[in-house]
Structure formats: C-alpha cells, structure tokens
Protein backbone atom coordinates (compact mmCIF):
# COMPACT_ATOMS: atom_id res chain seq x y z
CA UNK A 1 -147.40 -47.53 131.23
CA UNK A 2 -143.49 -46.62 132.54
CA UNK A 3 -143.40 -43.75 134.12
CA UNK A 4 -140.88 -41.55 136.27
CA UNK A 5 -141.55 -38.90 138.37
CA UNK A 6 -139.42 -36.64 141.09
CA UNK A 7 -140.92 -36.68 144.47
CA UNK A 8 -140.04 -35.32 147.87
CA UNK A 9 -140.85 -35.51 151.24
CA UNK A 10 -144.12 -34.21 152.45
CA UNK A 11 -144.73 -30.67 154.84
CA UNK A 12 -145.47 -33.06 157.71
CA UNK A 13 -142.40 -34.64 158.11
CA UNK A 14 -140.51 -31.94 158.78
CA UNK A 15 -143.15 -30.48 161.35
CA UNK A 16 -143.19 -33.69 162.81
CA UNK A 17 -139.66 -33.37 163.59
CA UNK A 18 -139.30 -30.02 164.61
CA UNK A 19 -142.00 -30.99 167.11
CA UNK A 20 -139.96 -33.85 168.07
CA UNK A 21 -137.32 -31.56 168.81
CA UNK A 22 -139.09 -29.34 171.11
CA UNK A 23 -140.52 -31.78 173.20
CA UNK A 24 -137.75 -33.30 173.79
CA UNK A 25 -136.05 -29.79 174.64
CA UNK A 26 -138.77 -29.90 177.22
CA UNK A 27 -138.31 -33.34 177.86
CA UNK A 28 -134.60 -32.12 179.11
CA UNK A 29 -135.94 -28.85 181.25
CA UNK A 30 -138.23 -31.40 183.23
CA UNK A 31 -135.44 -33.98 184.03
CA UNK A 32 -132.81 -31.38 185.00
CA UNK A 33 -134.80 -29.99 187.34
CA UNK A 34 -135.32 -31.72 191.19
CA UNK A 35 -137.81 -34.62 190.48
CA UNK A 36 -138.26 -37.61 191.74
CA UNK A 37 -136.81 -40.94 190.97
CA UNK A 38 -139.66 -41.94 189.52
CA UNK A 39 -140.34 -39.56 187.27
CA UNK A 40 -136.87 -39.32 186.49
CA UNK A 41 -136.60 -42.75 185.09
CA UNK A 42 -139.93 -42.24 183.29
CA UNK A 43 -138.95 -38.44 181.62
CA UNK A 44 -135.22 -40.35 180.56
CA UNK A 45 -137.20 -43.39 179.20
CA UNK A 46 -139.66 -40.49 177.21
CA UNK A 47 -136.24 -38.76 176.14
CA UNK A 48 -134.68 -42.21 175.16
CA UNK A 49 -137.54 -42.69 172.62
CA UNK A 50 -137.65 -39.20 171.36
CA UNK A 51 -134.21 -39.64 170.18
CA UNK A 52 -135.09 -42.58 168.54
CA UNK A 53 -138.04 -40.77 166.62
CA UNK A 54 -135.58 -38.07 166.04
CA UNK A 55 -133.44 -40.75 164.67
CA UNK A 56 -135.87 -42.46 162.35
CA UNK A 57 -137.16 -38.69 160.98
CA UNK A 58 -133.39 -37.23 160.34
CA UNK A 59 -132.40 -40.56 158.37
CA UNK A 60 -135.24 -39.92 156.00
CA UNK A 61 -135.24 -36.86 155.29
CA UNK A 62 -131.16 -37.03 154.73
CA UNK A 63 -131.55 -40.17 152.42
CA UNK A 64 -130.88 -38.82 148.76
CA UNK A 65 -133.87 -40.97 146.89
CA UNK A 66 -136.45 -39.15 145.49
CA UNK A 67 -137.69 -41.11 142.72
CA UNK A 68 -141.39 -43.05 141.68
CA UNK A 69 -142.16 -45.11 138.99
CA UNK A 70 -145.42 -46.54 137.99
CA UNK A 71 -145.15 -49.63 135.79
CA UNK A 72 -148.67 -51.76 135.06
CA UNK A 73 -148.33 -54.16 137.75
CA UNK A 74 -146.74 -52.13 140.20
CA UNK A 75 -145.79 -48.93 141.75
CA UNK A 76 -141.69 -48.31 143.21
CA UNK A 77 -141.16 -45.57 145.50
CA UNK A 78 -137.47 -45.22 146.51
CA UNK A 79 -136.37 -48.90 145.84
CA UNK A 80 -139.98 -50.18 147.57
CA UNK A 81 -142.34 -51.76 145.01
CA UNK A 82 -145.57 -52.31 145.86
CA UNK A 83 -147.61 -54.37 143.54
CA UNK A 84 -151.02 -53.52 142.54
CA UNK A 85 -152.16 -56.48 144.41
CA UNK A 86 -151.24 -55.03 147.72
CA UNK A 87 -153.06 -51.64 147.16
CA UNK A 88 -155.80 -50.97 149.34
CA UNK A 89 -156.42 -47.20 148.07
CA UNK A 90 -154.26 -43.86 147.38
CA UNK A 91 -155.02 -41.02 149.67
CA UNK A 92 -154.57 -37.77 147.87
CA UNK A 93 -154.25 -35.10 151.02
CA UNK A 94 -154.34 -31.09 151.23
CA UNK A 95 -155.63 -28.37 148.35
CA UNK A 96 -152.81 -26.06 147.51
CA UNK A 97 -149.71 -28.64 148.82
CA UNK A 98 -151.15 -31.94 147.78
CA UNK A 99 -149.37 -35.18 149.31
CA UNK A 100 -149.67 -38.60 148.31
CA UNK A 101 -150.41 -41.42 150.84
CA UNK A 102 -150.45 -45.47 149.14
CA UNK A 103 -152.25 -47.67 152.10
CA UNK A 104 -151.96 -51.54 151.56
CA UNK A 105 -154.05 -54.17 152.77
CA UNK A 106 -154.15 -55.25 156.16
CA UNK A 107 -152.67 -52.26 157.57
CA UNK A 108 -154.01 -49.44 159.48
CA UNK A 109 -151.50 -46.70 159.21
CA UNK A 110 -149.60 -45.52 155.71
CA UNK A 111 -146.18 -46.52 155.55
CA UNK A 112 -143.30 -43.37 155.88
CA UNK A 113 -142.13 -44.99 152.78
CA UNK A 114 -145.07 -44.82 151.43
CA UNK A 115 -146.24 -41.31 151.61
CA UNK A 116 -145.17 -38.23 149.30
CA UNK A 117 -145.75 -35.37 147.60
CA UNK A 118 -144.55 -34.35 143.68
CA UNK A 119 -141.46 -32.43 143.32
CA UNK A 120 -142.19 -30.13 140.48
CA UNK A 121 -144.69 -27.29 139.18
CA UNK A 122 -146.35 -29.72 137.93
CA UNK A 123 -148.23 -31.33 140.62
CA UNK A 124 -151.68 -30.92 139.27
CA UNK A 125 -151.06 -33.60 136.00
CA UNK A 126 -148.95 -35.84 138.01
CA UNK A 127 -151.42 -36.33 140.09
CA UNK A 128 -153.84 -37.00 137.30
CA UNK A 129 -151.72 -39.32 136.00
CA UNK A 130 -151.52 -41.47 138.77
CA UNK A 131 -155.23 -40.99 139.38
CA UNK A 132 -156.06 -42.68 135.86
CA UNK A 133 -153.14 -45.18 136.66
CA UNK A 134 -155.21 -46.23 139.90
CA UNK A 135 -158.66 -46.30 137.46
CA UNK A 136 -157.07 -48.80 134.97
CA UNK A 137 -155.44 -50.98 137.94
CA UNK A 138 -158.72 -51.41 139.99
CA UNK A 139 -157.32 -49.00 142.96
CA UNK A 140 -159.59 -46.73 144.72
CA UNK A 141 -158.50 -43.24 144.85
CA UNK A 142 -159.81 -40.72 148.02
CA UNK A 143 -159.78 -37.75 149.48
CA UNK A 144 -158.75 -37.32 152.80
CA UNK A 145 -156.40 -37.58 156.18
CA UNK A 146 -153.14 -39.50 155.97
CA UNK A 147 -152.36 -41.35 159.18
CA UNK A 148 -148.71 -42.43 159.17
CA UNK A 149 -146.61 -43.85 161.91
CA UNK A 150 -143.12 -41.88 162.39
C-alpha cells in the first residue's frame, strides 16, 4: 500500500498562535508600566520565551510541505518517517474538523510534526483509509484529545 495524500495544518495551531500573540501583547502592557525590578526581569524573561513560541509556530505554519504518504512499513509526514515500529496509536480528534495526531512510544506528548488534519473534501475516506492502514499494521486507532507541545 503507497499512498499520497494532501494535508494541512490543524485549527489549533493557528489559535495557539494567535493566543501567543495576545499574551504577549499583554506581556508588553505589564512591563511598560512602573514595576519592579523583579518582576521586570521575570515579565522580559516570559516575553523572551513567547517570542520563541511565536517563533517555532510562524516557521511551521510558513513551511510549504504538506504532503503524507503511507507505505507498509512506514508512515512520512513532511520528510519525517515514522516506522510502524515506533507507533504507539493514532488519535483521530474533533467531529465536523477531524485532525490527526500519530503518538510514538515512549513519549507523552504528540509531536507538532506529527499532528494534522486532511486537506481536501474528502476527509471522511482518508481517514478510513488510514484507519484500515493502522488495522493491517497492528496500530491502535482512538478517539480522543491530542496533547501536543508547541
């Protein structure tokens, strides 16, 4: 089984940075106006890694690769293959906007890398596909929260 699919970055991402954003907006009110040292160095240490997040969330959504392909031993999201081996489970997330979360072994959060949702209209049999794909390679398949870290 080869196959291709077009996929895209999930609703959360982009909430997740405008949130970023505003807090650091806020961030910026607090520190301009007459605090202490103290929390001055703490507020431009929170802003410091705001930035950082903001960073990290703008590269990813401005990279250009939007691409998965499921082989048998293996699944390649965006130049990252993961092989079967490494799998713990695939965390299907949401009703209406479905999103797509692969968590491997040995970790507790999904990887940004590793969490998407399907590009086109045809969300529903992609996602079928890659539930039977799962079946056949021994992968558990769920319903449920995706915890990611950035």
């Amino acid at each position: 089984m080869n196959k291709k699919y077009e996929i895209k970055l999930p609703v959360s991402t982009y909430i997740q940075m405008i949130s970023c954003i505003l807090v650091t907006l806020f961030l910026l009110k607090l520190m301009l106006s007459h605090i202490s040292s103290v929390l001055f160095v703490i507020t431009l240490l929170c802003i410091l890694l705001q930035v950082g997040a903001i960073f990290v969330l703008l590269t990813r959504i401005l990279r250009k690769n939007n691409e998965l392909e499921i082989t048998k031993n293996k699944i390649k999201i965006n130049h990252i293959e993961v092989p079967i081996e490494e799998i713990e489970r695939i965390i299907i997330q949401g009703y209406f906007v479905q999103s797509i979360g692969i968590k491997q072994y040995e970790r507790r959060v999904v990887s940004i890398d590793l969490h998407f949702r399907f590009k086109n209209n045809e969300e529903i049999n992609n996602i079928e596909e890659l539930k039977q794909w799962a079946n056949m390679s021994g992968i558990k398949v769920t319903s449920g929260k995706i915890f990611r870290w950035i």
